[in-house]
PDB file of N, CA and C in Angstrom:
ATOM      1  N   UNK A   1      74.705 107.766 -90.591  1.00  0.00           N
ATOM      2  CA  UNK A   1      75.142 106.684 -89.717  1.00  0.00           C
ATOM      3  C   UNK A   1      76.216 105.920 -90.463  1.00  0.00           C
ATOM      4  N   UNK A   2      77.117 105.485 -90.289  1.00  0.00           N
ATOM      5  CA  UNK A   2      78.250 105.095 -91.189  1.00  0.00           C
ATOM      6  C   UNK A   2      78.365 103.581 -91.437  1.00  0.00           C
ATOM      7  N   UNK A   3      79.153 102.652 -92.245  1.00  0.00           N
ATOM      8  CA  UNK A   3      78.824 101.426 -91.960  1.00  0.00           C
ATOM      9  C   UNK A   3      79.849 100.884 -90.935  1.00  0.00           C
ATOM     10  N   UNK A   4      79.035 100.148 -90.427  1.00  0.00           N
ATOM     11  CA  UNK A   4      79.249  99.209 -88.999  1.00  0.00           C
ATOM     12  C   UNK A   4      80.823  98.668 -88.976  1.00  0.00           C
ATOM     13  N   UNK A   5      81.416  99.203 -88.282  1.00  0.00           N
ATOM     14  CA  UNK A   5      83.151  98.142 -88.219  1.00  0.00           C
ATOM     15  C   UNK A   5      83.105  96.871 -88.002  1.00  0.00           C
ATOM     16  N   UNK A   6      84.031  96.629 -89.066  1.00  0.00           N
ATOM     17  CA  UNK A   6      83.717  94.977 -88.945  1.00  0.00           C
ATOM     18  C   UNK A   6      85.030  94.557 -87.763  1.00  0.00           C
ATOM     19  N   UNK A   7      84.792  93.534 -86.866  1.00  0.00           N
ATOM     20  CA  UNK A   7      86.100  92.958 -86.050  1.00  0.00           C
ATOM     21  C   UNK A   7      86.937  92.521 -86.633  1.00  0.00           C
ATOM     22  N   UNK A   8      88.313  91.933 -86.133  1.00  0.00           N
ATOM     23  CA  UNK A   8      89.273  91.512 -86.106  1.00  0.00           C
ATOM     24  C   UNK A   8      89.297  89.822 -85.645  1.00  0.00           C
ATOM     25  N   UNK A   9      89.567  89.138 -86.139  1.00  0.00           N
ATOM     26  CA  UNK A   9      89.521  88.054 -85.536  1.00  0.00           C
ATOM     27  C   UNK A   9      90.126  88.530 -83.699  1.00  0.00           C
ATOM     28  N   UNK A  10      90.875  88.365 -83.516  1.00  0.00           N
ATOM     29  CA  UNK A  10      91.099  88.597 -82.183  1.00  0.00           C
ATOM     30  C   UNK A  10      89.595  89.272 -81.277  1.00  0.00           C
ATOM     31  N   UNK A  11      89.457  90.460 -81.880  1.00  0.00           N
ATOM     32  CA  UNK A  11      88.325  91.039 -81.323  1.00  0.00           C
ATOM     33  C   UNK A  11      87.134  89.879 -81.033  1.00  0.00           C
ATOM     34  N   UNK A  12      86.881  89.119 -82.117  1.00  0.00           N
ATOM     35  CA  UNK A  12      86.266  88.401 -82.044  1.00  0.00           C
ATOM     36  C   UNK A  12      86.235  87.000 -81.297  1.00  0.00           C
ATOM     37  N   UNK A  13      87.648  86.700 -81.039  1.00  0.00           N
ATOM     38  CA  UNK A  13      88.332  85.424 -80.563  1.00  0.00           C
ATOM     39  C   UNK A  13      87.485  86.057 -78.334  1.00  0.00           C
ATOM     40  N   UNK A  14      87.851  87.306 -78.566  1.00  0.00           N
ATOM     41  CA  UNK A  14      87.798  88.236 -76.702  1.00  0.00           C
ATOM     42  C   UNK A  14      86.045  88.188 -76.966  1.00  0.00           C
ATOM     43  N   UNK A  15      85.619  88.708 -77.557  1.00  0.00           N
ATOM     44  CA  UNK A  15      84.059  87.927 -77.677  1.00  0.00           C
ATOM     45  C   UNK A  15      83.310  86.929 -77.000  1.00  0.00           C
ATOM     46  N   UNK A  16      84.323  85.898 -77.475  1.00  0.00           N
ATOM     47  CA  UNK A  16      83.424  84.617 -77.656  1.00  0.00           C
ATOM     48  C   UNK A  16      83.958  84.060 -76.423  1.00  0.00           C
ATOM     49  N   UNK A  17      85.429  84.570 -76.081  1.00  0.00           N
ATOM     50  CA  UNK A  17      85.633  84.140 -74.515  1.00  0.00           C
ATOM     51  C   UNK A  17      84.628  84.278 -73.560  1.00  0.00           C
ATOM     52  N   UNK A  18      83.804  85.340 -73.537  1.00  0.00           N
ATOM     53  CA  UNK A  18      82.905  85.807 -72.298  1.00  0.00           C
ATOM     54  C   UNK A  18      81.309  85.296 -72.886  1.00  0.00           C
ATOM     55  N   UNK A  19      80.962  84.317 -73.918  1.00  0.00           N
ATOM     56  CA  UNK A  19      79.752  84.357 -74.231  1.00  0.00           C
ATOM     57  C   UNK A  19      79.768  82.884 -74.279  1.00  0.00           C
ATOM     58  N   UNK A  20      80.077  81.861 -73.357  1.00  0.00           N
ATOM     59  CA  UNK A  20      79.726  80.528 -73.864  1.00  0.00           C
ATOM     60  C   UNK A  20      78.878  79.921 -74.268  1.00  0.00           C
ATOM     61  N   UNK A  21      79.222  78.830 -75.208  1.00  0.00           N
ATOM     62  CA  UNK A  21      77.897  78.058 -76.139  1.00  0.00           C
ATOM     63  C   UNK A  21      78.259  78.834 -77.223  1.00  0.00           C
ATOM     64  N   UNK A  22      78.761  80.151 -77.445  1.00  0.00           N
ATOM     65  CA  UNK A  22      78.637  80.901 -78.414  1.00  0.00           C
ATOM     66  C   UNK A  22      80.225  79.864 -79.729  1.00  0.00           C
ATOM     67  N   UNK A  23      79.691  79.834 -80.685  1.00  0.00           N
ATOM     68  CA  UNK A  23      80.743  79.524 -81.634  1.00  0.00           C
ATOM     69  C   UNK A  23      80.863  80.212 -82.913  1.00  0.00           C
ATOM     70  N   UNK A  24      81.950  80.505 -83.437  1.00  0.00           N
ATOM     71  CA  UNK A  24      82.072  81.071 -84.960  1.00  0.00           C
ATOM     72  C   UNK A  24      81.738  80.179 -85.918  1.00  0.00           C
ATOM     73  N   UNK A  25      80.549  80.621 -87.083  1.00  0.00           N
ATOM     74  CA  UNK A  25      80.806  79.216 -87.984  1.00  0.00           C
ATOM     75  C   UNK A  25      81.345  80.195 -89.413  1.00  0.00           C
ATOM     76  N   UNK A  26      81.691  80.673 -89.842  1.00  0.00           N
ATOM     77  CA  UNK A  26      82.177  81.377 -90.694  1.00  0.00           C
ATOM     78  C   UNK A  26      82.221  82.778 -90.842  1.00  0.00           C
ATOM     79  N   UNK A  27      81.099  83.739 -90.900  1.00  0.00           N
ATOM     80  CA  UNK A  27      81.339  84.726 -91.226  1.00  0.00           C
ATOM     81  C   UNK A  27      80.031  85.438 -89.724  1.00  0.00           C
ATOM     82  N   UNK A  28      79.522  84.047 -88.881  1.00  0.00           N
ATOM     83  CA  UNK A  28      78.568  84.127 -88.002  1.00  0.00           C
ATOM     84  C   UNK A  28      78.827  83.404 -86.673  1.00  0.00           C
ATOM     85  N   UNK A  29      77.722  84.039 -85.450  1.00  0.00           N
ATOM     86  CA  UNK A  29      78.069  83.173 -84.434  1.00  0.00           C
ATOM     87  C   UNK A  29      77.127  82.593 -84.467  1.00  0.00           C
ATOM     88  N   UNK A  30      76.993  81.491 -83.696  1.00  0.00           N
ATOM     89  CA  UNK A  30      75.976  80.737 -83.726  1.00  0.00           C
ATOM     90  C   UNK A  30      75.802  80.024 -82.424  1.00  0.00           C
ATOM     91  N   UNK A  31      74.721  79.504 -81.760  1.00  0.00           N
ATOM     92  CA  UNK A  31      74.677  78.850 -80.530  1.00  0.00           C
ATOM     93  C   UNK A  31      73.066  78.107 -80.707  1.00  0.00           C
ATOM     94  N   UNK A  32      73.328  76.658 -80.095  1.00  0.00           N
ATOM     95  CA  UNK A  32      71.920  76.095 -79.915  1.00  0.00           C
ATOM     96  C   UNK A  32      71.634  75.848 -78.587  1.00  0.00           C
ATOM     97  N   UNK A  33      70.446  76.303 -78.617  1.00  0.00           N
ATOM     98  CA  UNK A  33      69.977  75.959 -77.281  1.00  0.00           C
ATOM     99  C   UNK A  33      68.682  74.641 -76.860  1.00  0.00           C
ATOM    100  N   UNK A  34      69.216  73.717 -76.006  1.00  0.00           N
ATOM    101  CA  UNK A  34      68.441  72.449 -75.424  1.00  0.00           C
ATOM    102  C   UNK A  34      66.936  73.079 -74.757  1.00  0.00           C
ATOM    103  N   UNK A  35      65.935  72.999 -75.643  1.00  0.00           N
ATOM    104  CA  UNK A  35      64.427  73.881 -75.255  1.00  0.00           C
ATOM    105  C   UNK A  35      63.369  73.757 -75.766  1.00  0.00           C
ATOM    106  N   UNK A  36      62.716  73.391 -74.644  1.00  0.00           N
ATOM    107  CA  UNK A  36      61.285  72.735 -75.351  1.00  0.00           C
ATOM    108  C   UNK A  36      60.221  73.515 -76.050  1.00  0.00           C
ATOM    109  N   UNK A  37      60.094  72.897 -77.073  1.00  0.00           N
ATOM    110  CA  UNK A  37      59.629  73.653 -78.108  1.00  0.00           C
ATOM    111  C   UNK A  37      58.400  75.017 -77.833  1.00  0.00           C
ATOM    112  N   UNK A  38      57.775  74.910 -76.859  1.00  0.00           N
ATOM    113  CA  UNK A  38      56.309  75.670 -76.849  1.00  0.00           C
ATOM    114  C   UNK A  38      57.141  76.930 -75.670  1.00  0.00           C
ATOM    115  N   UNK A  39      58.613  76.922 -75.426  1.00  0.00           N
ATOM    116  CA  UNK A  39      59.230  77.900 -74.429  1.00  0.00           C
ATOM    117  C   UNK A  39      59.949  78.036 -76.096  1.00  0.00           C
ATOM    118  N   UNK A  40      60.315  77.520 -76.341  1.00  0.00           N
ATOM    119  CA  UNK A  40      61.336  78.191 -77.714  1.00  0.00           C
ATOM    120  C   UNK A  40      60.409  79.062 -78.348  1.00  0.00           C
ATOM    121  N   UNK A  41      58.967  79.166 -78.657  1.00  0.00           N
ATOM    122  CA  UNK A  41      58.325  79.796 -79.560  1.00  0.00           C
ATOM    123  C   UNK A  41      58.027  81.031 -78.703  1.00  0.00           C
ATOM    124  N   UNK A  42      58.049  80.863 -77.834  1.00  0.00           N
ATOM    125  CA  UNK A  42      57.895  81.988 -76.843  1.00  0.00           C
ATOM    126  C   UNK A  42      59.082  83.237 -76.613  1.00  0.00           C
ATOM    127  N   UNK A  43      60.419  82.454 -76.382  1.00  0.00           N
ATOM    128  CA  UNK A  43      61.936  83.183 -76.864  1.00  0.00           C
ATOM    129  C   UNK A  43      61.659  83.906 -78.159  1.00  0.00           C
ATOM    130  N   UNK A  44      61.313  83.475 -78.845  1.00  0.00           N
ATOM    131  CA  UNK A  44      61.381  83.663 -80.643  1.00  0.00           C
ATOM    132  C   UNK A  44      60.755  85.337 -80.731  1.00  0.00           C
ATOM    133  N   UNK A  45      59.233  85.140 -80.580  1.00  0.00           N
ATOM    134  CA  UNK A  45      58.927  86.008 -80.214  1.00  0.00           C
ATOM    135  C   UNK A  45      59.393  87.078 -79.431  1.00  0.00           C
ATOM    136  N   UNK A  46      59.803  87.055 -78.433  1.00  0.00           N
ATOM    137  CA  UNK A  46      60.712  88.212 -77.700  1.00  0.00           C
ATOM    138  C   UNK A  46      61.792  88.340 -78.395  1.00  0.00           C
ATOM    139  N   UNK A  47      62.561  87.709 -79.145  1.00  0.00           N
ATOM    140  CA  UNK A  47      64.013  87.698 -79.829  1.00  0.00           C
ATOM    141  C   UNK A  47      63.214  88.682 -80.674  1.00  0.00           C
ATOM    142  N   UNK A  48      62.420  88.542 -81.864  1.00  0.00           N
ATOM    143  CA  UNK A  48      61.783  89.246 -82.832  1.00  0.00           C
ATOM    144  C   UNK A  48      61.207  90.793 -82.893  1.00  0.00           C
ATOM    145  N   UNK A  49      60.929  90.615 -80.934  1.00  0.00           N
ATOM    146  CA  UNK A  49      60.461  92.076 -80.818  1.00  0.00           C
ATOM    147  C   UNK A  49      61.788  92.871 -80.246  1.00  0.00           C
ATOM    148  N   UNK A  50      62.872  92.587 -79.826  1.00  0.00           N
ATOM    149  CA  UNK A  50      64.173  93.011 -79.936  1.00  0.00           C
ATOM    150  C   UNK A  50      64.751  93.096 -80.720  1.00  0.00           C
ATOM    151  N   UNK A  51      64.248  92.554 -81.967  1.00  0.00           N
ATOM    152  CA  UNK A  51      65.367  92.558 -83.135  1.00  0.00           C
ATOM    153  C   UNK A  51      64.364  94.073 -83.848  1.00  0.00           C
ATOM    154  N   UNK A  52      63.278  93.467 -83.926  1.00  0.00           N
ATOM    155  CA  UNK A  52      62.486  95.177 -84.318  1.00  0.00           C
ATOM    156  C   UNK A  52      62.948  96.245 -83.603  1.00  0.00           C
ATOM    157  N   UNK A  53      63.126  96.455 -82.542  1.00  0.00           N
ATOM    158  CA  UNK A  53      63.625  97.566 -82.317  1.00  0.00           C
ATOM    159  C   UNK A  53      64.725  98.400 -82.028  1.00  0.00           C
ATOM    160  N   UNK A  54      66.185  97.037 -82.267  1.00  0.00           N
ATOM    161  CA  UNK A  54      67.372  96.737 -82.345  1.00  0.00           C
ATOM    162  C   UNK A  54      67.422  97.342 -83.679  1.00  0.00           C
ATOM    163  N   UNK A  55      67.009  97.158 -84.852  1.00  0.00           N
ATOM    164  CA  UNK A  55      67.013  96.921 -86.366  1.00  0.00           C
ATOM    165  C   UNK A  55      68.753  95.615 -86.519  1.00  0.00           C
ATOM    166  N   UNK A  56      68.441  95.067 -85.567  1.00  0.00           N
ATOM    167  CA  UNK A  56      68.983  93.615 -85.937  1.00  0.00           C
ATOM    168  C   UNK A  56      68.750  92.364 -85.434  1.00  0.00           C
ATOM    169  N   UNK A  57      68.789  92.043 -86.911  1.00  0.00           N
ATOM    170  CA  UNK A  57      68.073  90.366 -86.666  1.00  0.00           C
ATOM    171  C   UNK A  57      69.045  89.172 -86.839  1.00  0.00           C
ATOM    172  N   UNK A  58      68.522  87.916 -85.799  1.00  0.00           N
ATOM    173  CA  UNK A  58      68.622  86.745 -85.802  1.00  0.00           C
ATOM    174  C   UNK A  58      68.265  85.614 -86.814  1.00  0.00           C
ATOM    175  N   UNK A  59      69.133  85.132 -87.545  1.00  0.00           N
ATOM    176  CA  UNK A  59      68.577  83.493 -88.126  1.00  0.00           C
ATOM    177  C   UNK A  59      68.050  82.481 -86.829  1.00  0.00           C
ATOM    178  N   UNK A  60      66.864  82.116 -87.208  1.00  0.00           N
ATOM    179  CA  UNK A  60      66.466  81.411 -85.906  1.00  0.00           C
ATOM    180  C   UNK A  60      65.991  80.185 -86.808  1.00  0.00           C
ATOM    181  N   UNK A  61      66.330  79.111 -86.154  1.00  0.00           N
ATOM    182  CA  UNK A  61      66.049  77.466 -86.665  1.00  0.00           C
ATOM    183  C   UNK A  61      64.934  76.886 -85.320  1.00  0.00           C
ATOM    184  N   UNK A  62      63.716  76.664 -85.859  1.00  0.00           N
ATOM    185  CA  UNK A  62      62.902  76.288 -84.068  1.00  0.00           C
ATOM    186  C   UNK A  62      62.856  74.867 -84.739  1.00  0.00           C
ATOM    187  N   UNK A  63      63.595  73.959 -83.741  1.00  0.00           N
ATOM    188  CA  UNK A  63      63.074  72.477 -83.562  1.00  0.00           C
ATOM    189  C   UNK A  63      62.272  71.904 -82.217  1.00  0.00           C
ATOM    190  N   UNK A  64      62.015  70.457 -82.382  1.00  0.00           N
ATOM    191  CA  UNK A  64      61.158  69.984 -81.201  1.00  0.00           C
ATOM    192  C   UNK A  64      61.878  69.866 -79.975  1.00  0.00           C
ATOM    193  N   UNK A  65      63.034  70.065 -79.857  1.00  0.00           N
ATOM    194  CA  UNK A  65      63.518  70.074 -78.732  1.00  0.00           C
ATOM    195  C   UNK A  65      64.738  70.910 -78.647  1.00  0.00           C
ATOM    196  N   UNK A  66      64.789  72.480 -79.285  1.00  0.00           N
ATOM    197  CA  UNK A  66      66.060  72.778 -79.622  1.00  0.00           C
ATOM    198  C   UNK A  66      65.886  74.008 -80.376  1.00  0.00           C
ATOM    199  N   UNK A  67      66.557  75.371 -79.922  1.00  0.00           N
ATOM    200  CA  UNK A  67      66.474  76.373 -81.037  1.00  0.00           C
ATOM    201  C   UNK A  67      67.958  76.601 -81.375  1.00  0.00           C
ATOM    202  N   UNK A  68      68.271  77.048 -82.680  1.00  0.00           N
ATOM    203  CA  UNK A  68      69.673  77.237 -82.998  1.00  0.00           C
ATOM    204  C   UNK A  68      69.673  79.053 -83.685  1.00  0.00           C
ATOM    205  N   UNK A  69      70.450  79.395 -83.480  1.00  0.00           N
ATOM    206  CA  UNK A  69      70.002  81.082 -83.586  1.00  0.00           C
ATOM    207  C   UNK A  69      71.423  81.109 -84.258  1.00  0.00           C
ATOM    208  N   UNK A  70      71.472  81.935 -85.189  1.00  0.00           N
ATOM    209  CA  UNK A  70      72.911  82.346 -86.026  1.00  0.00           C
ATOM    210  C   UNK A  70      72.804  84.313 -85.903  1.00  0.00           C
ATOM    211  N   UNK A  71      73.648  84.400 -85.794  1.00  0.00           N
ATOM    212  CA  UNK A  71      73.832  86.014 -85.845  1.00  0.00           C
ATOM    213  C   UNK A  71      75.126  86.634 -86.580  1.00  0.00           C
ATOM    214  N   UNK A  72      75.013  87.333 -87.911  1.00  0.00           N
ATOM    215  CA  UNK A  72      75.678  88.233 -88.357  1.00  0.00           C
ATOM    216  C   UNK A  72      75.470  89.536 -88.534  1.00  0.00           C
ATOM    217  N   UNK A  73      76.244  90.511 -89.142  1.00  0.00           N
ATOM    218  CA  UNK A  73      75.884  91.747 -89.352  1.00  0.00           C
ATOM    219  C   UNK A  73      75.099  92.097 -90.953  1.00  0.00           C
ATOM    220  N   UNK A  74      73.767  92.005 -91.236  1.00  0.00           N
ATOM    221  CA  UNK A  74      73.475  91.753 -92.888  1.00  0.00           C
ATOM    222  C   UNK A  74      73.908  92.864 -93.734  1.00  0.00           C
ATOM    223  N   UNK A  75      73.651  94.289 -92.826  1.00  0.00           N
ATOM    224  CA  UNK A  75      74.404  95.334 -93.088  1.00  0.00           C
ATOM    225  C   UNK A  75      75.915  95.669 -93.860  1.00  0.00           C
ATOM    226  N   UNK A  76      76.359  94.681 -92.744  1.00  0.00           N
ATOM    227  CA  UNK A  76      78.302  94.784 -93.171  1.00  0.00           C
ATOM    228  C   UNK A  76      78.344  93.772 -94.114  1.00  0.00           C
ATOM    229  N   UNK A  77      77.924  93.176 -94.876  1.00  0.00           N
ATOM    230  CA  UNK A  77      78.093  92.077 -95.623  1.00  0.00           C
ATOM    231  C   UNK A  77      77.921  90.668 -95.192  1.00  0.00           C
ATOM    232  N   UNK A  78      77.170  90.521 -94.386  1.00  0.00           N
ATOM    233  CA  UNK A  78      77.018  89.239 -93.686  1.00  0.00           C
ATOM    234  C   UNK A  78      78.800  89.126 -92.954  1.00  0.00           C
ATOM    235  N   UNK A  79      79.192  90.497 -92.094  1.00  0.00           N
ATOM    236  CA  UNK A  79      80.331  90.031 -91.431  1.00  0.00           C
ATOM    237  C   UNK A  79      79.970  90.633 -89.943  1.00  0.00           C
ATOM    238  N   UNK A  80      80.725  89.935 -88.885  1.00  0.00           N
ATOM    239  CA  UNK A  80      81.319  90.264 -87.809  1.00  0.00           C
ATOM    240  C   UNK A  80      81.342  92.115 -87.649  1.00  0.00           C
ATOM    241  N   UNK A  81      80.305  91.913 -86.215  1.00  0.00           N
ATOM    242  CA  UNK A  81      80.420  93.893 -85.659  1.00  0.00           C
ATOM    243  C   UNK A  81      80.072  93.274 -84.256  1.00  0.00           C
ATOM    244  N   UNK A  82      80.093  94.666 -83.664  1.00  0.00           N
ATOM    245  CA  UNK A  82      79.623  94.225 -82.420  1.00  0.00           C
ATOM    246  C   UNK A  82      78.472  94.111 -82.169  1.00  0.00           C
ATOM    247  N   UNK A  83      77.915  94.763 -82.924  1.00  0.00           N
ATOM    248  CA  UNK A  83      76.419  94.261 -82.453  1.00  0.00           C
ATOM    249  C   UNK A  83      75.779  93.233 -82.690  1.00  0.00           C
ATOM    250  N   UNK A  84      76.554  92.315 -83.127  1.00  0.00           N
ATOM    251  CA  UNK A  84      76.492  90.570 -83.153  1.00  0.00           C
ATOM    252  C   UNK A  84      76.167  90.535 -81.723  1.00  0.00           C
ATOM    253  N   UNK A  85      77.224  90.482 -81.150  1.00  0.00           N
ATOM    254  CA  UNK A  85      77.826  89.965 -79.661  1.00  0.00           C
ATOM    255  C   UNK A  85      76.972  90.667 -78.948  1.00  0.00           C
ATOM    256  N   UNK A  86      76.419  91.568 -78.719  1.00  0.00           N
ATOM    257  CA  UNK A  86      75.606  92.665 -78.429  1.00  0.00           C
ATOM    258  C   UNK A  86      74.461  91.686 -78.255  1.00  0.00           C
ATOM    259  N   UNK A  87      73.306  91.460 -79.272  1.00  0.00           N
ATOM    260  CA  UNK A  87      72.381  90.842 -79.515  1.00  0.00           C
ATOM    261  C   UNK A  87      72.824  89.215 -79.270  1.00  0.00           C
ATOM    262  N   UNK A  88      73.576  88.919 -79.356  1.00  0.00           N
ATOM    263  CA  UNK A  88      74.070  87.361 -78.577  1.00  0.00           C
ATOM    264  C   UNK A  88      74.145  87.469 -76.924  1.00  0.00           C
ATOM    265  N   UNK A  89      74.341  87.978 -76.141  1.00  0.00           N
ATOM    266  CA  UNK A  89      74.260  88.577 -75.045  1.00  0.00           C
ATOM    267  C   UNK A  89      72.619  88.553 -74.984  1.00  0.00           C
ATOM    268  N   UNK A  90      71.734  89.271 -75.345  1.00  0.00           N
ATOM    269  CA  UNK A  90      70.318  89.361 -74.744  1.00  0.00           C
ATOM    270  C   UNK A  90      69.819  88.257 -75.574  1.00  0.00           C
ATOM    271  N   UNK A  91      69.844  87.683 -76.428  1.00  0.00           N
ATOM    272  CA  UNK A  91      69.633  86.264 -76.798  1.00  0.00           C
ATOM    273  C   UNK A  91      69.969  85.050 -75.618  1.00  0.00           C
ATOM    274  N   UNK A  92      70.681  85.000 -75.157  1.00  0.00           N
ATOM    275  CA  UNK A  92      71.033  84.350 -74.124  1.00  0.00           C
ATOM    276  C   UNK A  92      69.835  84.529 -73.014  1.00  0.00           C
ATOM    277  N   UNK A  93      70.090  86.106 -72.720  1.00  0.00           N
ATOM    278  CA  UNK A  93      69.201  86.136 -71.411  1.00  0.00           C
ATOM    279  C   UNK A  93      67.655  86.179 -71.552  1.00  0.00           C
ATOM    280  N   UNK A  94      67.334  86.409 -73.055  1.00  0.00           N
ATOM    281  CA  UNK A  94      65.792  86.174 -73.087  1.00  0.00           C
ATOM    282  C   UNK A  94      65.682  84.405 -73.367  1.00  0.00           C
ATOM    283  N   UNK A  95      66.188  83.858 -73.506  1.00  0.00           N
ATOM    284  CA  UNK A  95      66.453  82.052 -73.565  1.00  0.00           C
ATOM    285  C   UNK A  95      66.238  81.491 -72.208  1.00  0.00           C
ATOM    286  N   UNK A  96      67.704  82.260 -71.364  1.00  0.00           N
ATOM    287  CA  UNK A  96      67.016  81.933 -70.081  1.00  0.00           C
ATOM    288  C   UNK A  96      66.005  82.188 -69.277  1.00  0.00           C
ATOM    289  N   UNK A  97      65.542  83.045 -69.555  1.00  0.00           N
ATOM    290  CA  UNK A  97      64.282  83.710 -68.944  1.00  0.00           C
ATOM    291  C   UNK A  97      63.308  82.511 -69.320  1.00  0.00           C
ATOM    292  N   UNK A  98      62.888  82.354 -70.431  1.00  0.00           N
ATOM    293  CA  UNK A  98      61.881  81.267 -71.116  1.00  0.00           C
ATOM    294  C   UNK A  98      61.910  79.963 -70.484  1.00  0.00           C
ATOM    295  N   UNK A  99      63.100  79.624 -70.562  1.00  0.00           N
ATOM    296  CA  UNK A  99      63.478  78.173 -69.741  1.00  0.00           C
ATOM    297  C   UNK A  99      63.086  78.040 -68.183  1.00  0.00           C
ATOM    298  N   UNK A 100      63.188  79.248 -67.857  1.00  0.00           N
ATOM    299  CA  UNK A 100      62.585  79.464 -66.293  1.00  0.00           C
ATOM    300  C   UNK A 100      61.454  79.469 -66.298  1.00  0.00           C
ATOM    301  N   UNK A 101      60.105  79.809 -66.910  1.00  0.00           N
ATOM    302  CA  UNK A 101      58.858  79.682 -67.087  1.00  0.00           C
ATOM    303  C   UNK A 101      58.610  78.266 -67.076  1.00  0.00           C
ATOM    304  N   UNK A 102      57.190  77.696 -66.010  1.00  0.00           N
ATOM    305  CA  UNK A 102      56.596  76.840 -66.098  1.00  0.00           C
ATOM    306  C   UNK A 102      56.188  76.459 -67.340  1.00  0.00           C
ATOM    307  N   UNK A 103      56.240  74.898 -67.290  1.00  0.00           N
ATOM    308  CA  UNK A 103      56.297  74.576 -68.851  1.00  0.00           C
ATOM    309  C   UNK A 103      54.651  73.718 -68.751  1.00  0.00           C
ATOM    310  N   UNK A 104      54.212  73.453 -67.823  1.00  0.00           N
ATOM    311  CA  UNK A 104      52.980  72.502 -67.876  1.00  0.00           C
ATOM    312  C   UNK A 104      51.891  73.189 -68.208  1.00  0.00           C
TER     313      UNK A 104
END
């Protein structure tokens, strides 16, 4: 399996156009999401069992009202691939999914 291509800024700039909330903080993207904590632990979990079978993982920060998720490639050197953006994409939609669940 070869190692992972790293992007181009540009590549990366066409990325982040189609993924809002999504931001570069250096060598990662990163996005926080407004979520109450006992639906965030619930995301986490599903993020975790996608990342197991992805074989890529999320930095995940769980606060009381708020998860912040960072994503690089650890593979490529902690740089930019697509399968950042890839896994930022179903990060999103397992977030929203959670947020849609009754919270009482």
């Amino acid at each position: 399996m070869g190692e992972p291509r790293l992007l181009t800024h540009e590549e990366i700039a066409e990325h982040l156009a189609v993924l809002p909330g999504w931001e570069q903080v250096d060598d990662a993207i990163t996005r926080t999401y407004p979520i109450r904590y006992h639906a965030a632990v619930a995301a986490i979990v599903t993020i975790a069992d996608l990342a197991r079978r992805s074989l890529h993982h999320a930095d995940l920060d769980l606060r009381i009202d708020h998860l912040r998720v960072g994503i690089t490639t650890h593979d490529a050197g902690n740089r930019l691939t697509a399968a950042d953006f890839d896994l930022a994409r179903r990060v999103d939609e397992i977030v929203a999914a959670h947020q849609a669940l009754p919270l009482d």
